[in-house]
PDB file of N, CA and C in Angstrom:
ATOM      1  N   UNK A   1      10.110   6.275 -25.759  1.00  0.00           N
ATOM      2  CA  UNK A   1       9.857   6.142 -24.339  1.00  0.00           C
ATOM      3  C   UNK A   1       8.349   5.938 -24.141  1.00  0.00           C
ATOM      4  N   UNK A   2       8.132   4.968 -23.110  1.00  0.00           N
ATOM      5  CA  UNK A   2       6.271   4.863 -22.913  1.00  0.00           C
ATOM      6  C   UNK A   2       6.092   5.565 -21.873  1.00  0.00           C
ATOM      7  N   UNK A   3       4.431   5.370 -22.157  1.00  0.00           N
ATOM      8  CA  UNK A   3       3.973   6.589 -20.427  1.00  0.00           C
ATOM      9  C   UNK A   3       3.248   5.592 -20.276  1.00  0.00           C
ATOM     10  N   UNK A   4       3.274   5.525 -18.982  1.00  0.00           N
ATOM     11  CA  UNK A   4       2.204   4.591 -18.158  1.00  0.00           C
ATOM     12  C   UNK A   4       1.462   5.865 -17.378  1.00  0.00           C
ATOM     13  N   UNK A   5       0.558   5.153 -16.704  1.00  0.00           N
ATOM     14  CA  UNK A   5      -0.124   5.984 -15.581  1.00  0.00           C
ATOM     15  C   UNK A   5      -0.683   5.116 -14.474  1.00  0.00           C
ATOM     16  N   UNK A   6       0.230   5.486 -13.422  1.00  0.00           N
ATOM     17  CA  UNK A   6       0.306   4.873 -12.107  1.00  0.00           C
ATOM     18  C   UNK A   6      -0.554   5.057 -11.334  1.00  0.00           C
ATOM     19  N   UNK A   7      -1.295   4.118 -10.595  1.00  0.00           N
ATOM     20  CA  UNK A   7      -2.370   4.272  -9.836  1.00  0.00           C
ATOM     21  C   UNK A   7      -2.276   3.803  -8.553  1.00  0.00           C
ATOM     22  N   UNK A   8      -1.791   4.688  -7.287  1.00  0.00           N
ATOM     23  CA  UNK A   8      -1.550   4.222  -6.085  1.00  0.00           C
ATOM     24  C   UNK A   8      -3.025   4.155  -4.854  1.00  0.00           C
ATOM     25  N   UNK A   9      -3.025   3.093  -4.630  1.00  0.00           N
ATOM     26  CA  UNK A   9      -4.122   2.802  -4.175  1.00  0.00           C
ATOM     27  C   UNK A   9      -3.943   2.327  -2.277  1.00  0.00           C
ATOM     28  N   UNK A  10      -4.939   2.259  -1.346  1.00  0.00           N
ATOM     29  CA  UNK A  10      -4.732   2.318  -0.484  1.00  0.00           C
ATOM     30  C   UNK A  10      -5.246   0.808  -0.226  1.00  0.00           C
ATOM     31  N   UNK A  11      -5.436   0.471   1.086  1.00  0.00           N
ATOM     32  CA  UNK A  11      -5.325  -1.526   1.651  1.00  0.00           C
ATOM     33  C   UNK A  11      -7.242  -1.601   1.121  1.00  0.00           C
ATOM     34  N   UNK A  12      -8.105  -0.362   0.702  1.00  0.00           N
ATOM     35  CA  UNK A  12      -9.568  -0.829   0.189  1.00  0.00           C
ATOM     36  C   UNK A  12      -9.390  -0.809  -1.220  1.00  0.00           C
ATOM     37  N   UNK A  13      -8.109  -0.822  -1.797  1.00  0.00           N
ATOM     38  CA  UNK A  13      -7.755  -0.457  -3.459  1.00  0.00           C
ATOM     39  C   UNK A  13      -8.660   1.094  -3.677  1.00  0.00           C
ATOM     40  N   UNK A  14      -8.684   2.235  -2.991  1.00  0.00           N
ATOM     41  CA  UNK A  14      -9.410   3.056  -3.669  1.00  0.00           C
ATOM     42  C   UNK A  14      -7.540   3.871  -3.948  1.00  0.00           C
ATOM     43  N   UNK A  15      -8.303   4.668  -4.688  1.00  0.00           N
ATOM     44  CA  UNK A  15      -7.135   5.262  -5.618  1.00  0.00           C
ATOM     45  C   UNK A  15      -7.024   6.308  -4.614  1.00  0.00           C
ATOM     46  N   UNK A  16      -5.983   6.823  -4.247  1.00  0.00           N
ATOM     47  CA  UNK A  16      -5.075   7.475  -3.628  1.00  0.00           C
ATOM     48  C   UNK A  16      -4.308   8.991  -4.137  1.00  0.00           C
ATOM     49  N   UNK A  17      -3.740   8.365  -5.548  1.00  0.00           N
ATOM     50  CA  UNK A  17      -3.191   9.168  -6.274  1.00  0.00           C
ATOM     51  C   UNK A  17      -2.769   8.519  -7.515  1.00  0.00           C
ATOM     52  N   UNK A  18      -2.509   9.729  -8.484  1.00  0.00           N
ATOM     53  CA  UNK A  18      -2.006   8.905  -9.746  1.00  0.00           C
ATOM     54  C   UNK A  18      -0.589   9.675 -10.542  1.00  0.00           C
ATOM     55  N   UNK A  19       0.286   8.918 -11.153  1.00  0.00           N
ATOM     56  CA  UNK A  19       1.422   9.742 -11.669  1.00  0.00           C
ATOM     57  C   UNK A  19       1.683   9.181 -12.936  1.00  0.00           C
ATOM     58  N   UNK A  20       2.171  10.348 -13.796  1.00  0.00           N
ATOM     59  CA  UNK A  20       2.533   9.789 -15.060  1.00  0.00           C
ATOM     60  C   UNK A  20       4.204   9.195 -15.034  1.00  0.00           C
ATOM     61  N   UNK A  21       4.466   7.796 -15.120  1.00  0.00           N
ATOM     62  CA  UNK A  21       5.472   7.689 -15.344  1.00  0.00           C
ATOM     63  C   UNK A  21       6.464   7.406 -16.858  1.00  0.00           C
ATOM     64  N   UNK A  22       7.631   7.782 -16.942  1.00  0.00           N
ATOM     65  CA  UNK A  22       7.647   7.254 -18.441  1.00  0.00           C
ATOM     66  C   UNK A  22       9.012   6.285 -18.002  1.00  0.00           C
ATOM     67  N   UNK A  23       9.071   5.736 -19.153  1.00  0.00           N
ATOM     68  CA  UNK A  23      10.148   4.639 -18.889  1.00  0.00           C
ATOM     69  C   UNK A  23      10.172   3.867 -20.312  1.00  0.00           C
ATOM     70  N   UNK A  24      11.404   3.926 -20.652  1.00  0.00           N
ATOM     71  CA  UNK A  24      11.769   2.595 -21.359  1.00  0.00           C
ATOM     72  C   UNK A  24      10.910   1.291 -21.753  1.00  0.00           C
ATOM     73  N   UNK A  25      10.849   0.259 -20.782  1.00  0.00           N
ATOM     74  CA  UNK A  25      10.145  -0.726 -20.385  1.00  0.00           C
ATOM     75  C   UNK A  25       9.595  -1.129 -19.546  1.00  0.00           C
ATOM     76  N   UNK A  26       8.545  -1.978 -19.228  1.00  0.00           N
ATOM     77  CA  UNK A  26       8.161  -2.642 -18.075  1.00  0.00           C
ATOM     78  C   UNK A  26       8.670  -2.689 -16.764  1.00  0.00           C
ATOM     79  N   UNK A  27       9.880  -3.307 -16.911  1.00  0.00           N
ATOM     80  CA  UNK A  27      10.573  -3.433 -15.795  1.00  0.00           C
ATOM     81  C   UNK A  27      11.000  -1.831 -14.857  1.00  0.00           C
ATOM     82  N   UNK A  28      11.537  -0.993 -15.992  1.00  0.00           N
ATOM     83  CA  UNK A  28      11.929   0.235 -15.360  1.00  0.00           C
ATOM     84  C   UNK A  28      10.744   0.625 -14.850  1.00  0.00           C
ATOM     85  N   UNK A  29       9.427   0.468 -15.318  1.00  0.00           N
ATOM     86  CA  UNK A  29       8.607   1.315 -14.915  1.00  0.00           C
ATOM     87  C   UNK A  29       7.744   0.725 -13.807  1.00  0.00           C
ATOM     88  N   UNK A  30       8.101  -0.757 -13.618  1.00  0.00           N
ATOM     89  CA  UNK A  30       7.623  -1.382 -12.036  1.00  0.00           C
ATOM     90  C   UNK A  30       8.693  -0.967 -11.162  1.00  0.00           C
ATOM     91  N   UNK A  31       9.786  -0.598 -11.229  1.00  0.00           N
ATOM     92  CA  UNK A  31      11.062   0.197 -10.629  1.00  0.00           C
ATOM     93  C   UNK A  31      10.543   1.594 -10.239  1.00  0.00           C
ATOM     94  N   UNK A  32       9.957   2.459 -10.686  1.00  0.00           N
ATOM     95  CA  UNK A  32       9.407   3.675 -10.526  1.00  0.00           C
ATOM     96  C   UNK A  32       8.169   3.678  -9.803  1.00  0.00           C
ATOM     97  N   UNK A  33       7.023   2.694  -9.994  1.00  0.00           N
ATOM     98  CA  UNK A  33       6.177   2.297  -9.208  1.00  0.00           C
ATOM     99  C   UNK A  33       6.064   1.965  -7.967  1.00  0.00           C
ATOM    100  N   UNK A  34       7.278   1.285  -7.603  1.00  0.00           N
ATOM    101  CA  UNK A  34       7.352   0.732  -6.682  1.00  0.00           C
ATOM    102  C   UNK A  34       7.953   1.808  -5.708  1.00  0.00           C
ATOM    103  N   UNK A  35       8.914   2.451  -6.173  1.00  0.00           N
ATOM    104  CA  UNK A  35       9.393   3.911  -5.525  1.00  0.00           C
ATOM    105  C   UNK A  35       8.220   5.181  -4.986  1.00  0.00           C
ATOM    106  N   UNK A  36       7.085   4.915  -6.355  1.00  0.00           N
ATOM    107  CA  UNK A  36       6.241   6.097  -5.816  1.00  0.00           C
ATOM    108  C   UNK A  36       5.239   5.539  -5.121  1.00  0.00           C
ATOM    109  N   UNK A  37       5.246   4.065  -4.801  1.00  0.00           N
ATOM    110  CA  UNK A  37       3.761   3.472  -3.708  1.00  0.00           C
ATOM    111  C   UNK A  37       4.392   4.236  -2.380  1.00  0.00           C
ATOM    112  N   UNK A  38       5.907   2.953  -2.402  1.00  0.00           N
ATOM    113  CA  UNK A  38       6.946   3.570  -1.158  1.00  0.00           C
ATOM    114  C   UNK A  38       6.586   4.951  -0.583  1.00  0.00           C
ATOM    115  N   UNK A  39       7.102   5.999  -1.640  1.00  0.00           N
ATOM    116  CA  UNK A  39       7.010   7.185  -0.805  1.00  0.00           C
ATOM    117  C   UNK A  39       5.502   7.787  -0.427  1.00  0.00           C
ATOM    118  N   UNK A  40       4.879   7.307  -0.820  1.00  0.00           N
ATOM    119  CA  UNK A  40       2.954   8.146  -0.659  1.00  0.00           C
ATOM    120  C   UNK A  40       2.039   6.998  -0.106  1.00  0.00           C
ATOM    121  N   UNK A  41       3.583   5.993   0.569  1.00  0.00           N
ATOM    122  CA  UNK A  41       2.908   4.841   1.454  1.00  0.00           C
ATOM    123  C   UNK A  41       1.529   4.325   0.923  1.00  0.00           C
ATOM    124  N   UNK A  42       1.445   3.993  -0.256  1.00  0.00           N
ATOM    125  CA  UNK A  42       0.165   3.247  -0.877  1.00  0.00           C
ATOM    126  C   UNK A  42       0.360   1.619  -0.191  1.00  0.00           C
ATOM    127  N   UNK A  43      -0.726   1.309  -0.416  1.00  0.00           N
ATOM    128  CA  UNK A  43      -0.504  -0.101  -0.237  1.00  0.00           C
ATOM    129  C   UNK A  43      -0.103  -1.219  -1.366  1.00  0.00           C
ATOM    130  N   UNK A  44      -0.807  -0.736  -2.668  1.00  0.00           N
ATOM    131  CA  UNK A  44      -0.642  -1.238  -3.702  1.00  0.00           C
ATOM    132  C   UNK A  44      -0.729  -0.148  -5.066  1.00  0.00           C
ATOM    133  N   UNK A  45      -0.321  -0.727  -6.382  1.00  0.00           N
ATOM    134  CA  UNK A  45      -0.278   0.284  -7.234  1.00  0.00           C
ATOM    135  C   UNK A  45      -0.654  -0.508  -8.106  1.00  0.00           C
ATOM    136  N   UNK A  46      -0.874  -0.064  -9.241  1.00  0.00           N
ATOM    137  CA  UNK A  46      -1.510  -0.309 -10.739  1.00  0.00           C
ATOM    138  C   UNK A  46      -0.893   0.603 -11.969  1.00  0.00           C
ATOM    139  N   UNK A  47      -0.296   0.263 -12.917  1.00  0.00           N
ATOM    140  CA  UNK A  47      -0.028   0.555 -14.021  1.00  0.00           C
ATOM    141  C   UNK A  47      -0.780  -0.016 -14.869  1.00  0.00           C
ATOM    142  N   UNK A  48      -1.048   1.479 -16.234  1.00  0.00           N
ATOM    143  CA  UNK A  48      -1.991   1.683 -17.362  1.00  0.00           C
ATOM    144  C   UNK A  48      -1.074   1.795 -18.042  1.00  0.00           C
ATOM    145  N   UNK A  49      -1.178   1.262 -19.077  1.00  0.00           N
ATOM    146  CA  UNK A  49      -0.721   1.896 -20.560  1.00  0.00           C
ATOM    147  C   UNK A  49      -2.207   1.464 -21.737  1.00  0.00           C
ATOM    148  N   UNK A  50      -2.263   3.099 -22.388  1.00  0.00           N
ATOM    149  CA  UNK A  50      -3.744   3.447 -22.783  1.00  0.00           C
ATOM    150  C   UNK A  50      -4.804   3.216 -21.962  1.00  0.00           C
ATOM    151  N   UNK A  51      -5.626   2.107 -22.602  1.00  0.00           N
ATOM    152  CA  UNK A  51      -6.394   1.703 -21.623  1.00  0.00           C
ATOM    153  C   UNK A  51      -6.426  -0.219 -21.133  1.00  0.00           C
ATOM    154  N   UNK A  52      -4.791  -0.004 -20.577  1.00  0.00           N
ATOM    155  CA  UNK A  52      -4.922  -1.605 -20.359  1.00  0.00           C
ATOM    156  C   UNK A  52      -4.009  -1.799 -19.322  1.00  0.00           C
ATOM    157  N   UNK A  53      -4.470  -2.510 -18.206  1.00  0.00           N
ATOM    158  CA  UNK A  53      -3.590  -2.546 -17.216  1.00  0.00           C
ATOM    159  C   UNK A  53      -2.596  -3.278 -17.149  1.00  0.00           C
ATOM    160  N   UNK A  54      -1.545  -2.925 -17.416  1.00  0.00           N
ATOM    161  CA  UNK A  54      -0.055  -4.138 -17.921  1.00  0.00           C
ATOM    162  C   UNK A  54       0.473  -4.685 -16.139  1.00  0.00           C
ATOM    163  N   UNK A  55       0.393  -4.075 -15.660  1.00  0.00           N
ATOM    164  CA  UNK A  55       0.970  -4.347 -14.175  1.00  0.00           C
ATOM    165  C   UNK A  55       0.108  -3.925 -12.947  1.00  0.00           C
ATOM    166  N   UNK A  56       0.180  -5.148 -12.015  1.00  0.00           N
ATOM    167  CA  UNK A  56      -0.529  -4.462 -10.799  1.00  0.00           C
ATOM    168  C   UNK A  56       0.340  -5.374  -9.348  1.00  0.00           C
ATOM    169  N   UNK A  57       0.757  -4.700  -8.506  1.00  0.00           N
ATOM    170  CA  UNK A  57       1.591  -5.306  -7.665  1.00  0.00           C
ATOM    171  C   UNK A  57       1.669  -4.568  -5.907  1.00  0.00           C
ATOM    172  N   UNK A  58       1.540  -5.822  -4.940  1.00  0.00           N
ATOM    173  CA  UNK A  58       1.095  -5.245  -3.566  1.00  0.00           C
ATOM    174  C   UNK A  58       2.296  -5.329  -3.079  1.00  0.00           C
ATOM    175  N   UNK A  59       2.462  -4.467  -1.988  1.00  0.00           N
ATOM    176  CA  UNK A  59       3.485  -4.288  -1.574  1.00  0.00           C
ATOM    177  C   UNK A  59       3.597  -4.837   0.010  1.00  0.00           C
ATOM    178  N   UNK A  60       4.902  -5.314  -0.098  1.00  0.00           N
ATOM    179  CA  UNK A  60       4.806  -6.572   1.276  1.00  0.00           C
ATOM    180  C   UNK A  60       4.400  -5.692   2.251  1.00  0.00           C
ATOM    181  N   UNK A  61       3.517  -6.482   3.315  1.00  0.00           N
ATOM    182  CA  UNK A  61       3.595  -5.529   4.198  1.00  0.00           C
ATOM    183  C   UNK A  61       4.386  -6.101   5.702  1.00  0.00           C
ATOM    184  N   UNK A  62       4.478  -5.223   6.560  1.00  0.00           N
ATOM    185  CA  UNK A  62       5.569  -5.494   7.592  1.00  0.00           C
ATOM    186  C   UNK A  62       5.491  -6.676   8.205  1.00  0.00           C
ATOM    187  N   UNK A  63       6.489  -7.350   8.728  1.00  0.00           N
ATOM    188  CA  UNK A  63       6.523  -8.369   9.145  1.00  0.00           C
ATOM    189  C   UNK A  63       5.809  -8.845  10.820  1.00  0.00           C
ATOM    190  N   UNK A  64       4.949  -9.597  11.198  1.00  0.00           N
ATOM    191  CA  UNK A  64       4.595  -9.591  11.925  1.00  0.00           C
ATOM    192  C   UNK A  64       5.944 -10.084  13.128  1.00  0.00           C
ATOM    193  N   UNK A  65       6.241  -8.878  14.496  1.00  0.00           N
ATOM    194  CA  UNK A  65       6.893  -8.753  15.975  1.00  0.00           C
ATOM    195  C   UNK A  65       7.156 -10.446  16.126  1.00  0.00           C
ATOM    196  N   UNK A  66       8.583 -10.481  16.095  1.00  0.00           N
ATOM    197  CA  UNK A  66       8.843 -12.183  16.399  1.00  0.00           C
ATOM    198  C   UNK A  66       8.583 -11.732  18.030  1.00  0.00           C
ATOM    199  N   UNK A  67       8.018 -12.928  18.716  1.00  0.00           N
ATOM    200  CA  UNK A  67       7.270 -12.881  19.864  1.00  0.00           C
ATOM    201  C   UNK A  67       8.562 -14.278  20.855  1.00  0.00           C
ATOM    202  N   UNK A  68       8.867 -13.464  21.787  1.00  0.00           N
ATOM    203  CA  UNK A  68       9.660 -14.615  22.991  1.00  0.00           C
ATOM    204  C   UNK A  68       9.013 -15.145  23.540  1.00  0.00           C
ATOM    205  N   UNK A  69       9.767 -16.990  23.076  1.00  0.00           N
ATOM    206  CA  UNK A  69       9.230 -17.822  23.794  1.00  0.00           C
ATOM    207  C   UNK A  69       8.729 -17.566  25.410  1.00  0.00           C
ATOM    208  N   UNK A  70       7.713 -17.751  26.277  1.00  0.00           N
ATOM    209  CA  UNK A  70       7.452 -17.509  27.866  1.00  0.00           C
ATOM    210  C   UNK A  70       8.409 -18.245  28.696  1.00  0.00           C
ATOM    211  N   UNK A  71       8.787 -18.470  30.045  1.00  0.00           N
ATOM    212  CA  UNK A  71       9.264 -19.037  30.596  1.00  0.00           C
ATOM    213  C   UNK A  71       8.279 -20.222  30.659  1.00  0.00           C
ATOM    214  N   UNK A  72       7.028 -20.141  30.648  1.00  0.00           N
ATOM    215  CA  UNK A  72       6.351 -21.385  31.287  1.00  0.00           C
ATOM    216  C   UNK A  72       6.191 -22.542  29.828  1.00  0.00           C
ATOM    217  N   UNK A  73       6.413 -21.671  28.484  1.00  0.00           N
ATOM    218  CA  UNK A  73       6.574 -22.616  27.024  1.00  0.00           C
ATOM    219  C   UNK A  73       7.792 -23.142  27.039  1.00  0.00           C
ATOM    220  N   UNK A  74       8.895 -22.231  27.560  1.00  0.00           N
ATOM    221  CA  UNK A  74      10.451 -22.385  27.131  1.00  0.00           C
ATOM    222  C   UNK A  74      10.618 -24.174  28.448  1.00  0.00           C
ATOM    223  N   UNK A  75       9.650 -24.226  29.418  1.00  0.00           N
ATOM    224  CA  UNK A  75       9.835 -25.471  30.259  1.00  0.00           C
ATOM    225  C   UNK A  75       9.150 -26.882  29.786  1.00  0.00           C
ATOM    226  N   UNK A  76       8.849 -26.500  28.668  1.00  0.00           N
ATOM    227  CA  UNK A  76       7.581 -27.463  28.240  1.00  0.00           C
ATOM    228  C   UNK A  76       8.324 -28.476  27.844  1.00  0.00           C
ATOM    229  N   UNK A  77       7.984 -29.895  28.012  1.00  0.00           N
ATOM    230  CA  UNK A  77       8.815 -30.919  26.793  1.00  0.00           C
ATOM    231  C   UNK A  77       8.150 -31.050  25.616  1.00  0.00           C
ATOM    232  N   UNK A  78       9.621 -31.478  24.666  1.00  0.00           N
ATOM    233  CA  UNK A  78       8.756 -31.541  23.302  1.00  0.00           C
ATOM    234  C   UNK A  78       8.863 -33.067  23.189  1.00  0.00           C
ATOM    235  N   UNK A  79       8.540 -33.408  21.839  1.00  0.00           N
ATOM    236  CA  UNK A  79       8.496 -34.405  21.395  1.00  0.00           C
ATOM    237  C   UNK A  79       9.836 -35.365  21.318  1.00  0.00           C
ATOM    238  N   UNK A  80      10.771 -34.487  21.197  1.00  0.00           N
ATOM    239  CA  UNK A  80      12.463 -35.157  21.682  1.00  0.00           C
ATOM    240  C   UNK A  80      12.663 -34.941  22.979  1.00  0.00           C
ATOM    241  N   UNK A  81      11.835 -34.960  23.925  1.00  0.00           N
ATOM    242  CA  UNK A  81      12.249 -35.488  24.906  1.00  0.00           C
ATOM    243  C   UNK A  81      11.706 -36.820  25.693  1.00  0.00           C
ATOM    244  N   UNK A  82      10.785 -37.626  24.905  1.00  0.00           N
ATOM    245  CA  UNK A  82       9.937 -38.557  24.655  1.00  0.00           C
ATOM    246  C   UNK A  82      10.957 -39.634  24.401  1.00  0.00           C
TER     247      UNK A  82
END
């Protein structure tokens, strides 16, 4: 089993917090990463193994409020009505 060491970082990348994770492989252990940004709401995280950073990955952030068309846009003509 490997140990990484997870580095949850905030939207200036300063480090936040850090956890030892172990895992199998890569994949499981961007699976665990991604769980512990989630819960301690990091913005982004970083995985170590020794001294080499194998993974580093941001986490989407929310989608920007779909916004309703106005009445005075929704009257506008477009180009198919040309």
């Amino acid at each position: 089993m490997a140990e990484f060491r997870c580095y949850l970082l905030d939207r200036n990348r300063k480090v936040v917090a850090i956890e030892t994770i172990r895992a199998l492989a890569l994949p499981r252990a961007v699976t665990k990463g991604i769980l512990a940004a989630v819960a301690r709401q990091a913005a982004t995280f970083e995985l170590w193994r020794n001294n080499l950073c194998v993974y580093t990955y941001d986490l989407p952030s929310a989608p920007p409020a779909q916004t309703q068309p106005t009445a005075a846009a929704a009257n506008q003509p477009d180009a198919a009505d040309y």
